[in-house]
Protein backbone atom coordinates (compact mmCIF):
# COMPACT_ATOMS: atom_id res chain seq x y z
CA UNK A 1 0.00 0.00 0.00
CA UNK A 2 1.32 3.16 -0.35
CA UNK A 3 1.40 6.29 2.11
CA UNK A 4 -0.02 9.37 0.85
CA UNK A 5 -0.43 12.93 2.00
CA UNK A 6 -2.80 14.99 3.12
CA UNK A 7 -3.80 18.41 4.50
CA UNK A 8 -7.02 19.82 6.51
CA UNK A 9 -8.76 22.30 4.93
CA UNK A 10 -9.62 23.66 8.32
CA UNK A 11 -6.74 23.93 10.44
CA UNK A 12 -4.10 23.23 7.42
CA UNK A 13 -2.75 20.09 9.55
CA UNK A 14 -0.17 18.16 6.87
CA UNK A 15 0.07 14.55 7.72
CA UNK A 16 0.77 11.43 6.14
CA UNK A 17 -1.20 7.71 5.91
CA UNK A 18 -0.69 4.34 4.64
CA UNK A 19 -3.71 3.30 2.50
CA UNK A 20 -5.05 1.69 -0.10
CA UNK A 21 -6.42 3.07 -3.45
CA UNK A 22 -10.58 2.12 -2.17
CA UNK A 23 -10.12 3.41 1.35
CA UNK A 24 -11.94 6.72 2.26
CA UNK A 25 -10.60 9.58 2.27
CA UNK A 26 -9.39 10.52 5.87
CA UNK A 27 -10.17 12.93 8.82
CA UNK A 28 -7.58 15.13 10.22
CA UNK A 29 -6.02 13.25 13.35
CA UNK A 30 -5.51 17.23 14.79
CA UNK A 31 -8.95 18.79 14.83
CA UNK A 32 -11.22 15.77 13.45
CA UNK A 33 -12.50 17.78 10.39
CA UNK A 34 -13.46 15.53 7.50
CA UNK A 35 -12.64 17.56 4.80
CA UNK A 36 -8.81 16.66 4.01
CA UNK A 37 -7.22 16.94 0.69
CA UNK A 38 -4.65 14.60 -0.82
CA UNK A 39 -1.23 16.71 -1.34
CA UNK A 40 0.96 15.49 -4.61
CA UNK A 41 4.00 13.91 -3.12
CA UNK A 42 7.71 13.25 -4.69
CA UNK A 43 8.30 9.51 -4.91
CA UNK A 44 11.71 8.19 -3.74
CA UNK A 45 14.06 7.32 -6.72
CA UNK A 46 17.44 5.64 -6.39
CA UNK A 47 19.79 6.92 -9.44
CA UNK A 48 22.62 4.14 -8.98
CA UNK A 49 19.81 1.00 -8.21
CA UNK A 50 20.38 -1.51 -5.46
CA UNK A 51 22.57 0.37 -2.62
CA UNK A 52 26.39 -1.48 -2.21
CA UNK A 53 28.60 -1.46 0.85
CA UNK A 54 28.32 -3.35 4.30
CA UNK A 55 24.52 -3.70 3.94
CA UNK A 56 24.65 -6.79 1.95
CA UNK A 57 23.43 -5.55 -0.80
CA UNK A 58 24.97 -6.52 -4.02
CA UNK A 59 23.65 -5.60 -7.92
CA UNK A 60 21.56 -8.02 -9.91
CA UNK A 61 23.40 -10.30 -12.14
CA UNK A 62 22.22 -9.58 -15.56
CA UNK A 63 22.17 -12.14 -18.45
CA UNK A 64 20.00 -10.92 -22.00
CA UNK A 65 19.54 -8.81 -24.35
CA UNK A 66 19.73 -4.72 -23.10
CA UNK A 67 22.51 -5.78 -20.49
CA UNK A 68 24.62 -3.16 -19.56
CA UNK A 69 28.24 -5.04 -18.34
């Protein structure tokens, strides 16, 4: 699911939720008001892929056409 954000129209309250596409929209967890609207939000993008280093994390060996070596 992913987490969206919203705002109160009444008190201008910004907070985030985890939710799915069909769930209502929400009411603001400050002042209860049920009028919230969803706020665009910037999606997290990693330029270089999978992360290297001490995590364990290594990059995808790659074997087909459109392989980059």
């Amino acid at each position: 699911m992913p987490i969206y954000e919203f705002s109160c129209t009444k008190c201008s309250h910004t907070f985030e939720l985890l939710m799915g596409l069909k769930d209502p929209v929400p009411r603001c967890p400050a002042c209860g008001y049920e009028k919230t609207k969803r706020l665009m939000s910037c999606g997290a993008i990693r330029p270089d892929g999978i992360p290297k280093g001490s995590g364990g994390f290594h990059a995808p060996s790659c074997s087909g056409r459109g392989c980059k070596k």
